[in-house]
C-alpha atoms as a PDB file:
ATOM      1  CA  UNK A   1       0.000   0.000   0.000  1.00  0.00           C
ATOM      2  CA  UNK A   2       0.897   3.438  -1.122  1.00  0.00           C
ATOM      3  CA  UNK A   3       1.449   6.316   1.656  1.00  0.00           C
ATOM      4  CA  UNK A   4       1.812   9.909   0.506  1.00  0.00           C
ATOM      5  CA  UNK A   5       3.213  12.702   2.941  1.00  0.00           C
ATOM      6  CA  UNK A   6       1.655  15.799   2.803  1.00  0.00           C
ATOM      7  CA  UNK A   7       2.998  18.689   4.272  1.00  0.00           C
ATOM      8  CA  UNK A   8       1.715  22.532   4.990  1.00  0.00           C
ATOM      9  CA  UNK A   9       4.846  23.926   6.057  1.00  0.00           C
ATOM     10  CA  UNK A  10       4.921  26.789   3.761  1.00  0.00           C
ATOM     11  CA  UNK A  11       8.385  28.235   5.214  1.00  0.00           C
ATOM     12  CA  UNK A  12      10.295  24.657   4.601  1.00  0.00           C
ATOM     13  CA  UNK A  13       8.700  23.653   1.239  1.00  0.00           C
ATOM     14  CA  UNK A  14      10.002  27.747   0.471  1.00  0.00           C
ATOM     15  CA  UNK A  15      12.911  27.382   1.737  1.00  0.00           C
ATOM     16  CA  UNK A  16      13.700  24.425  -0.130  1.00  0.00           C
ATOM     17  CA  UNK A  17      12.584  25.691  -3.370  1.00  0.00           C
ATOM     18  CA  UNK A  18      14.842  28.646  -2.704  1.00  0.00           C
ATOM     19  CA  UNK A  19      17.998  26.854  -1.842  1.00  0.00           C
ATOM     20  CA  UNK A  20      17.017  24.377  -5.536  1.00  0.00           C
ATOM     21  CA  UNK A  21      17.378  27.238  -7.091  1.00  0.00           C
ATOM     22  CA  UNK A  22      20.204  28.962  -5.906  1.00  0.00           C
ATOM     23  CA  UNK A  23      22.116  25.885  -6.387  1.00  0.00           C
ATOM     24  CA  UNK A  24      20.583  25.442  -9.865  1.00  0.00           C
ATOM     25  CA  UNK A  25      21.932  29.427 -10.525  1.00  0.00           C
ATOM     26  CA  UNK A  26      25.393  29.578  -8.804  1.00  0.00           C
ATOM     27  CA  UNK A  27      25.674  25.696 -10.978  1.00  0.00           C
ATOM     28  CA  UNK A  28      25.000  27.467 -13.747  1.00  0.00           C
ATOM     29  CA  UNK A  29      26.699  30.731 -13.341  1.00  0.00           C
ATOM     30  CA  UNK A  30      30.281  28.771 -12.823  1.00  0.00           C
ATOM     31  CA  UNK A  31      29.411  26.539 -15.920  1.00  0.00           C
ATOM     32  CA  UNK A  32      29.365  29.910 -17.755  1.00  0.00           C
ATOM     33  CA  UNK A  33      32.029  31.648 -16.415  1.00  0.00           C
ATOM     34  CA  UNK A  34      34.204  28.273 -17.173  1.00  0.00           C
ATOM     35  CA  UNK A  35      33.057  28.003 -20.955  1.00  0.00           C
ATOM     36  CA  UNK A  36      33.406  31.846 -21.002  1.00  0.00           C
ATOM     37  CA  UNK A  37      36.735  31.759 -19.480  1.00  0.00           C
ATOM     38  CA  UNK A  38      37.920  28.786 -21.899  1.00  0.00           C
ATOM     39  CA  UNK A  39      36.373  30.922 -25.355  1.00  0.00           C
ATOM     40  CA  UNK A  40      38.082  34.042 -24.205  1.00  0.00           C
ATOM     41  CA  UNK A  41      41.462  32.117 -23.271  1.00  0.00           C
ATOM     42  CA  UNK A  42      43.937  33.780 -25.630  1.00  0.00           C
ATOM     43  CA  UNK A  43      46.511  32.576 -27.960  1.00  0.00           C
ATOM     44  CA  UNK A  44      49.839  33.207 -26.011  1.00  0.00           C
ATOM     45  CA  UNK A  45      51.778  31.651 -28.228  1.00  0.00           C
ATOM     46  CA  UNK A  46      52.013  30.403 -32.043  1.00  0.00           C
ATOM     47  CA  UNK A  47      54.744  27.394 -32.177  1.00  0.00           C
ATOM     48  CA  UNK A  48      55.976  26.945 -35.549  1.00  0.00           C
ATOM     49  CA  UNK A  49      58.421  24.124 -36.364  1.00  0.00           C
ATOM     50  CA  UNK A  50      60.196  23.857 -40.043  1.00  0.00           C
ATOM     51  CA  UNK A  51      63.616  23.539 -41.060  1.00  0.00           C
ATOM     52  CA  UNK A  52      64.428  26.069 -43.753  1.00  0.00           C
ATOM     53  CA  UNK A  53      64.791  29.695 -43.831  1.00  0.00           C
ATOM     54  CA  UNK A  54      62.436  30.466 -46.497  1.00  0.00           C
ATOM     55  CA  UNK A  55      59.856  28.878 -45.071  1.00  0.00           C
ATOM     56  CA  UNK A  56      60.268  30.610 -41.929  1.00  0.00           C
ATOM     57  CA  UNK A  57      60.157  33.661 -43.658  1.00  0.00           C
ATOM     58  CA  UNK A  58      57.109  33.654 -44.576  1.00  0.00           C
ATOM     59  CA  UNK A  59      55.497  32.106 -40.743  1.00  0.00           C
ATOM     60  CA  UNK A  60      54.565  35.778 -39.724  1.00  0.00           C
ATOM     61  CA  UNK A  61      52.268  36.279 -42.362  1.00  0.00           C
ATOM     62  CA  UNK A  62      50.798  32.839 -41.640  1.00  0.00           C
ATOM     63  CA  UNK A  63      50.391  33.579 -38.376  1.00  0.00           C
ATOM     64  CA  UNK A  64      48.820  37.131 -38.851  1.00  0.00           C
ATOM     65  CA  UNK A  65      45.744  35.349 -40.436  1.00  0.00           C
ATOM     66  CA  UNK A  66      44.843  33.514 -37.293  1.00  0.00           C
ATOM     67  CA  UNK A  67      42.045  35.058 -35.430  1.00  0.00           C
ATOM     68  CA  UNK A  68      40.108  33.452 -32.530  1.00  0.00           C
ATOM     69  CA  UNK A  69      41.042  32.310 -28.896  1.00  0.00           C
ATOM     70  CA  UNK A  70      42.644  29.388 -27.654  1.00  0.00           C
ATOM     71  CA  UNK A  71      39.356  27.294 -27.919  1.00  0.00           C
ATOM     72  CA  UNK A  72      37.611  28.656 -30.391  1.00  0.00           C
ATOM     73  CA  UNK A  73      40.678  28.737 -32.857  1.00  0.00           C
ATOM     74  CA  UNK A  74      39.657  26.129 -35.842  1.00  0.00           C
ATOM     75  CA  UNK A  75      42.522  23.856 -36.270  1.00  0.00           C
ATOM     76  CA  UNK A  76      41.711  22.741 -39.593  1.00  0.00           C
ATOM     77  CA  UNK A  77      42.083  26.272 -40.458  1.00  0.00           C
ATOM     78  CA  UNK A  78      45.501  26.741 -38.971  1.00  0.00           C
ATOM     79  CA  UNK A  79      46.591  23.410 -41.049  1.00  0.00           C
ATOM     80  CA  UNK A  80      44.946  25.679 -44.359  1.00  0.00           C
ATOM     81  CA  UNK A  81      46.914  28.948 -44.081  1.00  0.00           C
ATOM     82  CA  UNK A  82      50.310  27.197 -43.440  1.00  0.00           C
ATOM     83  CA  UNK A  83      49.742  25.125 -46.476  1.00  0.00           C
ATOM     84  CA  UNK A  84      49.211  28.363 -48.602  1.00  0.00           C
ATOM     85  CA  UNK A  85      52.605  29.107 -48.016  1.00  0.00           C
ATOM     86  CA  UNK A  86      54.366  27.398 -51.508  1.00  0.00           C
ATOM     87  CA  UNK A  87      56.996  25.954 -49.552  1.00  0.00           C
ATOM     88  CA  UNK A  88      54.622  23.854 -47.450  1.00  0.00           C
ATOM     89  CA  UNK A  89      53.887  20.336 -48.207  1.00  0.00           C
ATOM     90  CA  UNK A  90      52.143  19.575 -45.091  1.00  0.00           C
ATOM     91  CA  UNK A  91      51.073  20.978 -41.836  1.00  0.00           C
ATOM     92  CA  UNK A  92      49.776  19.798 -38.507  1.00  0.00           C
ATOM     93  CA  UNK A  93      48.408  21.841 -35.781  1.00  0.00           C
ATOM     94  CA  UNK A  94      48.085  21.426 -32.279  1.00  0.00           C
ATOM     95  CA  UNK A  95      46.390  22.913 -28.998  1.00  0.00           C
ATOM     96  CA  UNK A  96      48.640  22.814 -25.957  1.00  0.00           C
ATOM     97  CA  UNK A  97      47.135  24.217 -22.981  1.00  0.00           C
ATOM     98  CA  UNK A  98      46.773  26.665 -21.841  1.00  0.00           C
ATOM     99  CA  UNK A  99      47.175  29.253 -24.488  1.00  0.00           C
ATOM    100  CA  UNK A 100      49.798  27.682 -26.930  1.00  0.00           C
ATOM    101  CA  UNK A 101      49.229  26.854 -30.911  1.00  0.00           C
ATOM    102  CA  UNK A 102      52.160  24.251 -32.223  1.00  0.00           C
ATOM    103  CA  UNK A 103      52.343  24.098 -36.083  1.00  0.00           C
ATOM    104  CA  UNK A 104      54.603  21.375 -37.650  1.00  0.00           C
ATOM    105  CA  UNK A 105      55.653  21.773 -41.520  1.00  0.00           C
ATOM    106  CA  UNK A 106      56.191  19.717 -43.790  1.00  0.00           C
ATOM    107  CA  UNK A 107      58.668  21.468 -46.314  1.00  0.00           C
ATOM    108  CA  UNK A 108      58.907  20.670 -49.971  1.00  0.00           C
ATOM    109  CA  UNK A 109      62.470  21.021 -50.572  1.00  0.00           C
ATOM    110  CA  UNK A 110      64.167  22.662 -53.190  1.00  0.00           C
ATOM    111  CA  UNK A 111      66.229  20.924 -55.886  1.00  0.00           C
ATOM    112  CA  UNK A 112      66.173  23.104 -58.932  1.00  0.00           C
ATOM    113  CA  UNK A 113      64.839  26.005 -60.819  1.00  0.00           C
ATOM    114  CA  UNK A 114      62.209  25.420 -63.016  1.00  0.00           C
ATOM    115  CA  UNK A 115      61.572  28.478 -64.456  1.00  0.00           C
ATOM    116  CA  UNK A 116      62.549  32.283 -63.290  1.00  0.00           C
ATOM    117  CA  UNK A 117      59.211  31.577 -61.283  1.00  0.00           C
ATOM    118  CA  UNK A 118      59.092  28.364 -60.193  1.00  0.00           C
ATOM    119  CA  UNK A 119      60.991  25.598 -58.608  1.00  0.00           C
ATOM    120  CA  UNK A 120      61.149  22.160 -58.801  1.00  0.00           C
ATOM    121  CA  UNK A 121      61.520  19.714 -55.400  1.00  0.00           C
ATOM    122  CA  UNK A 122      62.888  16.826 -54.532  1.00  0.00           C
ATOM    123  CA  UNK A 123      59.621  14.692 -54.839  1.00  0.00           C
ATOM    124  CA  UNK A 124      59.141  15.701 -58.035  1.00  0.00           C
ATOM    125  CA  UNK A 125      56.355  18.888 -57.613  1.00  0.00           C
ATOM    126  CA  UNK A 126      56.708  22.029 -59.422  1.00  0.00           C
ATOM    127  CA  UNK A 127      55.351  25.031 -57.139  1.00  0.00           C
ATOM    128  CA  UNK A 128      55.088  28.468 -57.437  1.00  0.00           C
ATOM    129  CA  UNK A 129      58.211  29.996 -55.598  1.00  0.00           C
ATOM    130  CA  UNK A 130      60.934  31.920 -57.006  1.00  0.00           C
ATOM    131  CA  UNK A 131      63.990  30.053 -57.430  1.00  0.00           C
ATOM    132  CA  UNK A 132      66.961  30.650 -55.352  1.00  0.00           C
ATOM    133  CA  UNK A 133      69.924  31.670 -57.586  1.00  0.00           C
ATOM    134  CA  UNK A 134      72.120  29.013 -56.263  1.00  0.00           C
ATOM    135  CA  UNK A 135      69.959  26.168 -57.636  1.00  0.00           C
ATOM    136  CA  UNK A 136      70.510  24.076 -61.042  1.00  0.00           C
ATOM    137  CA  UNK A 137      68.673  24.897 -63.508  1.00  0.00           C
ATOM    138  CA  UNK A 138      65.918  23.083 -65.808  1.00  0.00           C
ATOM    139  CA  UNK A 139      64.790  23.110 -69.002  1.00  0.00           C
ATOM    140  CA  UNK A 140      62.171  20.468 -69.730  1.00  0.00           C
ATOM    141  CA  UNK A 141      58.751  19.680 -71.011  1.00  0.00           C
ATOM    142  CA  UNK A 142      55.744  20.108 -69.194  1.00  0.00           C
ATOM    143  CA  UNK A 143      55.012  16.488 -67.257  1.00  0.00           C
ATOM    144  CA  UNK A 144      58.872  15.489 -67.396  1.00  0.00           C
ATOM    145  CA  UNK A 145      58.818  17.112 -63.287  1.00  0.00           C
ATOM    146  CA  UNK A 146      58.730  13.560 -61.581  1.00  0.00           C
ATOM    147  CA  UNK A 147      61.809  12.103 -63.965  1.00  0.00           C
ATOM    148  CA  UNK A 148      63.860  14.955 -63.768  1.00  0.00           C
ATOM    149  CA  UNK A 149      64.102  14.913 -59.813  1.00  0.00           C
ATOM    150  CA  UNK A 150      64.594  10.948 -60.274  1.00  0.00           C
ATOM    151  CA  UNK A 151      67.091  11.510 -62.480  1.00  0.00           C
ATOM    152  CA  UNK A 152      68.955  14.054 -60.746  1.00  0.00           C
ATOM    153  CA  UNK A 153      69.679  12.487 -58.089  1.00  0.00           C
ATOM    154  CA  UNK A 154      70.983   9.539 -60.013  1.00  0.00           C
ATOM    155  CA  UNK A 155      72.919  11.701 -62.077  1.00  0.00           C
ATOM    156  CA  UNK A 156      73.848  13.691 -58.664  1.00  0.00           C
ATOM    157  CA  UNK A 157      75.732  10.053 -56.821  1.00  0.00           C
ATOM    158  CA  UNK A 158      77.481   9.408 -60.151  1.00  0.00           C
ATOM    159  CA  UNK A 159      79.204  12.578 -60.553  1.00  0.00           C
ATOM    160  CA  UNK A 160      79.901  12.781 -56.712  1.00  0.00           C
ATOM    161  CA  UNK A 161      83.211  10.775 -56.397  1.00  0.00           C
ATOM    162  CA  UNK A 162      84.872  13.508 -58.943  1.00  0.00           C
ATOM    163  CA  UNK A 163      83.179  15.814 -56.584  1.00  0.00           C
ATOM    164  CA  UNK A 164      81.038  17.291 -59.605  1.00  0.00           C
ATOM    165  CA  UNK A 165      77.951  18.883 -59.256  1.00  0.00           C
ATOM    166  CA  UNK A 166      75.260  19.419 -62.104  1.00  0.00           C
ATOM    167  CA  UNK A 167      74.484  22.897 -63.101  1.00  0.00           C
ATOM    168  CA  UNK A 168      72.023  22.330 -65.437  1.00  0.00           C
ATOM    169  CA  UNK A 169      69.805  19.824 -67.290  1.00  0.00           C
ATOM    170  CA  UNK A 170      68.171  20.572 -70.654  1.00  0.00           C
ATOM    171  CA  UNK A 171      65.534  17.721 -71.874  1.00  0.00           C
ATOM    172  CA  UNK A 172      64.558  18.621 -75.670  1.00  0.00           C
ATOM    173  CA  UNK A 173      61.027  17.020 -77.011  1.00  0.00           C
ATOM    174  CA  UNK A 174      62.736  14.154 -78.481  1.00  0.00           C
ATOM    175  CA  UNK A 175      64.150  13.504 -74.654  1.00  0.00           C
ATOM    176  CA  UNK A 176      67.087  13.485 -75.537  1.00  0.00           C
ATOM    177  CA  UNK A 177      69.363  14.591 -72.270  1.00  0.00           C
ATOM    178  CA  UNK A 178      71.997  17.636 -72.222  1.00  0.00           C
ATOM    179  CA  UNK A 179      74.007  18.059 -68.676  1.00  0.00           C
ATOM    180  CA  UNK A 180      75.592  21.084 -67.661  1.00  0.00           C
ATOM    181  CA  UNK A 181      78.192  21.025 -64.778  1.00  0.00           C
ATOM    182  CA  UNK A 182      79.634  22.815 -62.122  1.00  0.00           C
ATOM    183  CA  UNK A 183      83.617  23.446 -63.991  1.00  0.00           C
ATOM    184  CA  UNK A 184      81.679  24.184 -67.200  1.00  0.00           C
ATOM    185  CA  UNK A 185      81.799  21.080 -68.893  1.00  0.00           C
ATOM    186  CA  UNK A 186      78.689  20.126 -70.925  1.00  0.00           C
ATOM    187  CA  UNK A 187      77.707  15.775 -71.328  1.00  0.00           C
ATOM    188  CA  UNK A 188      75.478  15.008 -74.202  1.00  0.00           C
ATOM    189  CA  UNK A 189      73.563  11.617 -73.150  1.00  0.00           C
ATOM    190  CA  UNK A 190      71.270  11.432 -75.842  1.00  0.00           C
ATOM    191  CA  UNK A 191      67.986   9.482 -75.475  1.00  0.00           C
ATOM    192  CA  UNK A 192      69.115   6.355 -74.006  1.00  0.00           C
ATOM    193  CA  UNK A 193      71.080   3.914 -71.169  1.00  0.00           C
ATOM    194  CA  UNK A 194      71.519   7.461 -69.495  1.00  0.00           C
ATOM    195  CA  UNK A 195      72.765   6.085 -66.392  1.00  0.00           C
ATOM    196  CA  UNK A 196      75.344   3.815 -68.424  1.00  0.00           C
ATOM    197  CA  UNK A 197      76.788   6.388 -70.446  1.00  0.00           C
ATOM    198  CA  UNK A 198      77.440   8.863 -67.684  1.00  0.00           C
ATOM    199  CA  UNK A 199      78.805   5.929 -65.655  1.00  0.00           C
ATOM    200  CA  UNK A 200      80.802   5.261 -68.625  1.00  0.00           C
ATOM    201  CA  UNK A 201      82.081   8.639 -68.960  1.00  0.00           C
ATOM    202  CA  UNK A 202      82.954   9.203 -64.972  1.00  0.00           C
ATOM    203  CA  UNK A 203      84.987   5.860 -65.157  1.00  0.00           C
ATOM    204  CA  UNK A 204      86.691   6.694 -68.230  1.00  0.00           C
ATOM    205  CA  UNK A 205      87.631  10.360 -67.627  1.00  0.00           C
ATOM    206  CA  UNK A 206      90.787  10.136 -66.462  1.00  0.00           C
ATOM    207  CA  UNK A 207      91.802   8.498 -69.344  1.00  0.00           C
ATOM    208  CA  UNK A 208      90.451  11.634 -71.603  1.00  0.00           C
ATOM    209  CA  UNK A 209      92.358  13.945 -69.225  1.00  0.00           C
ATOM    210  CA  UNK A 210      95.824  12.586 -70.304  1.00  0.00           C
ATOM    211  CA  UNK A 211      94.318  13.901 -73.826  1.00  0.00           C
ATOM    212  CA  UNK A 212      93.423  17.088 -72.595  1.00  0.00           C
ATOM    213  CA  UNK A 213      92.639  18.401 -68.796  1.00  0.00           C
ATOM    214  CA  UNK A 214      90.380  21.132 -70.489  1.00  0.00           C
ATOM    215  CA  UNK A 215      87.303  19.209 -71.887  1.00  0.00           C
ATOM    216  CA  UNK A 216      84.858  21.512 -72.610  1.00  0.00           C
ATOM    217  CA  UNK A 217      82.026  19.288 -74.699  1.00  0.00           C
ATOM    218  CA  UNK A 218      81.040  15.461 -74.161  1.00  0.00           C
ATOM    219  CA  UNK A 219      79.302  13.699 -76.426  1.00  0.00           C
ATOM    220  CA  UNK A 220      78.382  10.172 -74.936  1.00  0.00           C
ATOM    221  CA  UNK A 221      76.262   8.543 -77.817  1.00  0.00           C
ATOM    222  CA  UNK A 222      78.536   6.361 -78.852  1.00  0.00           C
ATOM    223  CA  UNK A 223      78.678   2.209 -77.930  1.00  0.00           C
ATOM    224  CA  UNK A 224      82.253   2.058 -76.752  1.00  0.00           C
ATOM    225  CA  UNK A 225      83.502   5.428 -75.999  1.00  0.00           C
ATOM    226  CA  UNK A 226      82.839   9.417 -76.736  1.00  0.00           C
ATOM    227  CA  UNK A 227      84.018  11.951 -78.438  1.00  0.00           C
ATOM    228  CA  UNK A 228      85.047  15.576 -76.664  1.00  0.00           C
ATOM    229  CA  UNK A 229      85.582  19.208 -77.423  1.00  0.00           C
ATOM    230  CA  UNK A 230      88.885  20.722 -76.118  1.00  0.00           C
ATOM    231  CA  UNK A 231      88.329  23.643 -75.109  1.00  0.00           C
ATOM    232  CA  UNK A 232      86.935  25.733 -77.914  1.00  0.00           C
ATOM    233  CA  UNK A 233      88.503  23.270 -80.766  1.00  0.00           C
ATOM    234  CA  UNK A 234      86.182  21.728 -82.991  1.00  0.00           C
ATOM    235  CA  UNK A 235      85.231  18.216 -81.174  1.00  0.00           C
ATOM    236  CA  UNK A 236      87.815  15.565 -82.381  1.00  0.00           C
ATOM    237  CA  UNK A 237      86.565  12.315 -84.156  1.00  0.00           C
ATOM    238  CA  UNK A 238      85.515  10.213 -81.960  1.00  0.00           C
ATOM    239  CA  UNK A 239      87.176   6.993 -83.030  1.00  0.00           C
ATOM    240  CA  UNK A 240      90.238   8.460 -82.183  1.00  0.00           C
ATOM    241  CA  UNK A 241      88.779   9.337 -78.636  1.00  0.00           C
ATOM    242  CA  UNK A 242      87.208   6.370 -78.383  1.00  0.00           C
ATOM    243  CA  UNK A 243      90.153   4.372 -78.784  1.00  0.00           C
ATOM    244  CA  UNK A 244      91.969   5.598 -75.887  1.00  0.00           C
ATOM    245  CA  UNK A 245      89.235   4.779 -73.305  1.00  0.00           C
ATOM    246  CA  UNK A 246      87.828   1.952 -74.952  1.00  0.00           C
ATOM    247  CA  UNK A 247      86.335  -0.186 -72.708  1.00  0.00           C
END
């Protein structure tokens, strides 16, 4: 069987209703002031991490684009205006409380210029940043980005026991491959067995040397051998060349 309690005491039944509701109110005022406090948190500090100078050069403006508090700050956003910045690959971004914003890049990094405008990275991407003067530069076809890089840095471990660096690479339509290096010299590969024929060359050139220590011009589409340019002779015939560092 059911019992119900009823009460007239109007002062207690008040008083009760009066303390619900205070608690309910000073509940809800500190929920407030804690979501208010946590919107209204500020950004102390932005945290950028990245390796090169150029890409640090351009954080501030990054940075300046930001706009909310510590809370409210979208982080997908953040991620967005560091990856406007052409030498950005990637970004992450972080919250670290209380008031700190950490940014990690991902850089593309530079390997040559493909154009007074644009340069060409190491994974193969063309992007709009102006060249440093410093890099190599390329001429190529449109598309040929991903097998130049490639090929550079094959080219790049060949040439590095005579401690030679490339200047230059010039890809025609008929890809036929021109290299330019660092002491002037100039190696004609031609279409085909690139990596062969330069290997061929580097093992060989001492051999040319005793000819002449000022080859200017290489031309490496022969079987057996190449023919040079001494200085700024007329190239000699290449079965005479060829001879001498026959392999």
């Amino acid at each position: 069987m059911w019992h119900s309690v009823v009460t007239d005491n109007v002062p207690l039944m008040n008083r009760l209703a009066i303390g619900i509701f205070l608690l309910t109110l000073v509940f809800a005022l500190g929920y407030g002031a804690v979501v208010a406090y946590q919107r209204l948190l500020p950004v102390r500090q932005v945290e950028v991490l990245a390796s090169q100078a150029q890409t640090m050069a351009g954080v501030r403006g990054a940075v300046a684009q930001l706009h909310g508090s510590f809370l409210s700050l979208d982080m997908r956003a953040v991620k967005h205006e560091f990856e406007l910045m052409p030498w950005v690959n990637r970004a992450q971004a972080q919250r670290i409380w209380p008031g700190r914003i950490r940014v990690v890049l991902e850089e593309r990094i530079p390997l040559a210029a493909w154009s007074e405008r644009d340069t060409l990275s190491v994974q193969g991407e063309v992007y709009p940043a102006k060249p440093a003067p410093d890099l190599p530069k390329v001429e190529a076809p449109d598309g040929m980005e991903g097998a130049v890089a490639h090929r550079y840095a094959e080219f790049a471990a060949i040439l590095a026991p005579k401690a030679w660096t490339i200047s230059h690479i010039r890809v025609d339509r008929r890809s036929a491959w021109q290299l330019g290096l660092n002491n002037g010299m100039v190696i004609d590969l031609g279409q085909e067995q690139l990596t062969e024929r330069l290997q061929r060359f580097v093992r060989f050139y001492s051999a040319a040397e005793r000819v002449s220590s000022s080859i200017k011009y290489v031309d490496m589409r022969y079987p057996n051998g190449f023919s040079a340019r001494i200085g700024g002779s007329s190239a000699k015939p290449s079965s005479q060349l060829s001879a001498k560092v026959k392999t």
